[in-house]
C-alpha atoms as a PDB file:
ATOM      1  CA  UNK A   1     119.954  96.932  61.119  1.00  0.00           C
ATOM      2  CA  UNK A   2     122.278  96.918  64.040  1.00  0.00           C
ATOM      3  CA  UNK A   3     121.922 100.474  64.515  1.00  0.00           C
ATOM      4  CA  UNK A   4     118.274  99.891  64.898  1.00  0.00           C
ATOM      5  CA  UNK A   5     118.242  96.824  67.329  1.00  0.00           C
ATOM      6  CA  UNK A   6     121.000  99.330  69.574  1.00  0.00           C
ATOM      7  CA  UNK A   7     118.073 101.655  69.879  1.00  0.00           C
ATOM      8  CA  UNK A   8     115.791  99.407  70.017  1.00  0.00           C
ATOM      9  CA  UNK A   9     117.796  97.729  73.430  1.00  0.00           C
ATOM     10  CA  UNK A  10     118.377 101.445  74.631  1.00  0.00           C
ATOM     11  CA  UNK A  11     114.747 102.812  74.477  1.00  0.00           C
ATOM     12  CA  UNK A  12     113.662  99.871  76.637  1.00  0.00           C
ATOM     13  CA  UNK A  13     116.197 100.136  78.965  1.00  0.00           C
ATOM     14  CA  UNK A  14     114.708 103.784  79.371  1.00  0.00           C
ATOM     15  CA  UNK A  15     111.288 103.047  79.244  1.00  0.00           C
ATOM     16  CA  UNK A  16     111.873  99.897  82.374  1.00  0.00           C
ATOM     17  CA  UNK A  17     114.052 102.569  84.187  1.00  0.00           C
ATOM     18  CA  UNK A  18     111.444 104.765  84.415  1.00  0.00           C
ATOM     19  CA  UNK A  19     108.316 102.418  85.348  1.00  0.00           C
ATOM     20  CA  UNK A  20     110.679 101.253  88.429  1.00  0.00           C
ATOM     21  CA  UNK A  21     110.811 104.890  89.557  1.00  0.00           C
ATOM     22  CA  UNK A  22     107.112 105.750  89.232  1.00  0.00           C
ATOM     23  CA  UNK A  23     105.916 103.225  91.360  1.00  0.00           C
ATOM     24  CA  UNK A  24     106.197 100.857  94.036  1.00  0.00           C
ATOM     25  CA  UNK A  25     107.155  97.774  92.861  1.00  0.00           C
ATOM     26  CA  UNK A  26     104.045  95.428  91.893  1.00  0.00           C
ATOM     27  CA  UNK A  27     102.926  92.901  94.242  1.00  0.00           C
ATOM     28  CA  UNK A  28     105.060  94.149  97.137  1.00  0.00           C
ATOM     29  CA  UNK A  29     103.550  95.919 100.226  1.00  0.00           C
ATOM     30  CA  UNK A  30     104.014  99.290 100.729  1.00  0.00           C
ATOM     31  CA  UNK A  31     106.121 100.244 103.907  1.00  0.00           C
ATOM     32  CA  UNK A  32     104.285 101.590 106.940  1.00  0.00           C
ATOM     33  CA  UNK A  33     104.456 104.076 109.108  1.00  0.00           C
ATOM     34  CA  UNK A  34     102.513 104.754 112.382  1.00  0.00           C
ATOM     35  CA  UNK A  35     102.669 108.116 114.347  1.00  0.00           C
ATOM     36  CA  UNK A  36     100.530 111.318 115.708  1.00  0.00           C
ATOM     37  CA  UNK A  37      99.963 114.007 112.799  1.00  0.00           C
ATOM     38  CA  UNK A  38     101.814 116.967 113.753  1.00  0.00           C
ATOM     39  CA  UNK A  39     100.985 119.450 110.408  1.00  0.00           C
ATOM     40  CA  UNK A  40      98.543 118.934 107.447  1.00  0.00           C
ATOM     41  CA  UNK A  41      99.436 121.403 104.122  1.00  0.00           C
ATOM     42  CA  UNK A  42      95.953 120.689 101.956  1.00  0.00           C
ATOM     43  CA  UNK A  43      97.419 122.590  99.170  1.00  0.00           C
ATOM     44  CA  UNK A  44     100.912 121.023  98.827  1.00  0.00           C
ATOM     45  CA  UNK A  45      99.331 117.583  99.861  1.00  0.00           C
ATOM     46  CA  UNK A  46     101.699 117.049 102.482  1.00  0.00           C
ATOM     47  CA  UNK A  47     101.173 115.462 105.986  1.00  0.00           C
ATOM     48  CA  UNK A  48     103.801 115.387 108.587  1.00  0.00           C
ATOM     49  CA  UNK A  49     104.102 112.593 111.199  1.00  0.00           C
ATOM     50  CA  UNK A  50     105.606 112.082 114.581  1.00  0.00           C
ATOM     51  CA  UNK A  51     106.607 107.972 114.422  1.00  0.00           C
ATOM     52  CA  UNK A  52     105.926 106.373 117.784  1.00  0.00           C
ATOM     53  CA  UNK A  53     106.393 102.522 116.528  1.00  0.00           C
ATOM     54  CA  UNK A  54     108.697 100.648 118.738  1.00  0.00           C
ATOM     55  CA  UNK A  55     112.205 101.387 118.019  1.00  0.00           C
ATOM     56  CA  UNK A  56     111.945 104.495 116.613  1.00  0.00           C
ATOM     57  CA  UNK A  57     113.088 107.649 118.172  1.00  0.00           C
ATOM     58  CA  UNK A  58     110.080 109.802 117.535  1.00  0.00           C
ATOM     59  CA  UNK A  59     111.626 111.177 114.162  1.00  0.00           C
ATOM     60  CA  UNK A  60     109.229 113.119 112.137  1.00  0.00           C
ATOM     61  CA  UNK A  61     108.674 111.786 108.542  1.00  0.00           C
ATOM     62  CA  UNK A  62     106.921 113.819 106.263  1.00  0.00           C
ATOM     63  CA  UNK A  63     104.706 112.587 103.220  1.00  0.00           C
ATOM     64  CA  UNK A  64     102.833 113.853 100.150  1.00  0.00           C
ATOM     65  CA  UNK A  65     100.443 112.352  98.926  1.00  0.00           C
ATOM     66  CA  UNK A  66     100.536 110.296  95.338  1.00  0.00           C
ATOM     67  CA  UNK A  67      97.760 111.065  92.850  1.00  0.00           C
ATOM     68  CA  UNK A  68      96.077 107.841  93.681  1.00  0.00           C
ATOM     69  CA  UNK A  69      96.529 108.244  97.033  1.00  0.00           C
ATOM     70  CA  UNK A  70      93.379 107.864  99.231  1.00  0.00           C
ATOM     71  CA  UNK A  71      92.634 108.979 103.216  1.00  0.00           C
ATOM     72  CA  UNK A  72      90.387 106.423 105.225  1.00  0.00           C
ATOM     73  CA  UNK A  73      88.211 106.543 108.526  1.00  0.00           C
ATOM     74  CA  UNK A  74      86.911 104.530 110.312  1.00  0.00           C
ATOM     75  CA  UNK A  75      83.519 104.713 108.510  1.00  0.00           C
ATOM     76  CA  UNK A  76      84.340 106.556 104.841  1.00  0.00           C
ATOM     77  CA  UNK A  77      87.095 107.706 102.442  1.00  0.00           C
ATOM     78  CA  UNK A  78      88.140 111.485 103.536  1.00  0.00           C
ATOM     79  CA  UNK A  79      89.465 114.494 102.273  1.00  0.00           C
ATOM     80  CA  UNK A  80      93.465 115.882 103.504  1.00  0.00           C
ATOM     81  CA  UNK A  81      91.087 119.186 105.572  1.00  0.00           C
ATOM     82  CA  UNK A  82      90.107 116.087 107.471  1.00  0.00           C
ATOM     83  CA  UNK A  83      92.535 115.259 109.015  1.00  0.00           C
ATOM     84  CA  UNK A  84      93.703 117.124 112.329  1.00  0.00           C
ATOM     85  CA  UNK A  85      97.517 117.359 114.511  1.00  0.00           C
ATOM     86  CA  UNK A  86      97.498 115.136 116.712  1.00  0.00           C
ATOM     87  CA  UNK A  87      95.061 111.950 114.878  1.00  0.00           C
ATOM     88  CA  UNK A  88      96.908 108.272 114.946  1.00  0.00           C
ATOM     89  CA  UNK A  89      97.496 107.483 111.526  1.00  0.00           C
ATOM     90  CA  UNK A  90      98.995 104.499 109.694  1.00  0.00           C
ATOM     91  CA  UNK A  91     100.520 105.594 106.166  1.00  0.00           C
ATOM     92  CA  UNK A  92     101.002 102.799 103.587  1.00  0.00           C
ATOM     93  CA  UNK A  93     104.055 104.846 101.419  1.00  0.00           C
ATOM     94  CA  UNK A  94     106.592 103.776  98.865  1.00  0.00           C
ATOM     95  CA  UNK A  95     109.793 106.197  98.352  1.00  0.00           C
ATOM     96  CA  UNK A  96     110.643 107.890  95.226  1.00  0.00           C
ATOM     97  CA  UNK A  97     113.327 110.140  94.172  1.00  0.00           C
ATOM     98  CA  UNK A  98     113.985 110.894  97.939  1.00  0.00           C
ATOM     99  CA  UNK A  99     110.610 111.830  98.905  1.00  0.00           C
ATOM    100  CA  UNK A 100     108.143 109.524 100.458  1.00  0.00           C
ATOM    101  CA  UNK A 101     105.171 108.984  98.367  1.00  0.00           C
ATOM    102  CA  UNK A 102     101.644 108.186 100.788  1.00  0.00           C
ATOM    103  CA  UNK A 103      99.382 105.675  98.642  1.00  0.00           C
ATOM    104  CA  UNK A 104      96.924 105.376 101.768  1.00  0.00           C
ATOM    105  CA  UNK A 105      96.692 107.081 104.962  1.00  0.00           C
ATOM    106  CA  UNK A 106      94.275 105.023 107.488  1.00  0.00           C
ATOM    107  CA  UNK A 107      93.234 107.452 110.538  1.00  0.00           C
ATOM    108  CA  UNK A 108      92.329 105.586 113.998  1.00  0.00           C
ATOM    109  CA  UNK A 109      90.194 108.110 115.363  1.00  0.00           C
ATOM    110  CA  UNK A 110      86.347 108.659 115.013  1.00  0.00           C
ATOM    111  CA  UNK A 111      84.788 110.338 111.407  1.00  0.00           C
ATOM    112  CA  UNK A 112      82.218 112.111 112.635  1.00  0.00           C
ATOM    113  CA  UNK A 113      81.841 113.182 116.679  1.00  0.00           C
ATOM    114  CA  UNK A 114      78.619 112.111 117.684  1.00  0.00           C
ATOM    115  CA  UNK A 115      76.778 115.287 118.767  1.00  0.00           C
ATOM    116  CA  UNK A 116      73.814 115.566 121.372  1.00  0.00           C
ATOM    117  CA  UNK A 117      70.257 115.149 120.040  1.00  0.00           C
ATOM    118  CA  UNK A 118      68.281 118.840 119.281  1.00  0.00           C
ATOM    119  CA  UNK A 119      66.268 119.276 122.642  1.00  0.00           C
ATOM    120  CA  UNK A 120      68.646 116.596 124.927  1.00  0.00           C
ATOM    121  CA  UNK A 121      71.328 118.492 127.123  1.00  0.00           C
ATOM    122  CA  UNK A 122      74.396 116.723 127.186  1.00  0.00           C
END
């Protein structure tokens, strides 16, 4: 019996160990960061940024992003070939196991260009 409840004590040690590292913790904001995208990598999901929030020294951070993770204009949801070097974004991120994990990446510029009329110069 005491063999068992040792287990028992160890397994959900393990188990609450491993929750804590998957996520960010519930019912805490993420961190953000706001730069100026300087590369997108579609297939490894990564975006690099260049932070220009006050007090930082224009380090560039670089992000992948989580499997839940979602990219937002100004009028839809977007895909990572959206994005382009040099769009203002705001990444909501949590870390995890040294890398920095995007769970949203809101992008301040335009979706869609609006492009002349057929017929209209201009």
């Amino acid at each position: 019996m005491r063999k068992l409840s040792v287990v028992a004590v160890a397994l959900s040690a393990l188990v609450g160990m491993t929750a804590a590292a998957a996520a960010a913790p519930a019912g805490q904001p993420a961190e953000k960061a706001v730069g100026n995208v300087v590369s997108v990598n579609p297939r490894t999901r990564t975006v690099i940024i260049k932070e220009t929030a006050k007090g930082e020294d224009g380090r560039q951070v670089a992000f992948t992003m989580g499997d839940r993770g979602r990219i937002e204009f100004k009028d839809k949801v977007g895909r990572m070939n959206e994005l382009k070097v040099g769009d203002v974004v705001t990444v909501e991120f949590h870390p995890n196991k040294g890398r920095f994990i995007a769970d949203a990446i809101h992008v301040a510029r335009n979706a869609r260009p609006k492009l002349p009329k057929p017929g209209k110069k201009g």
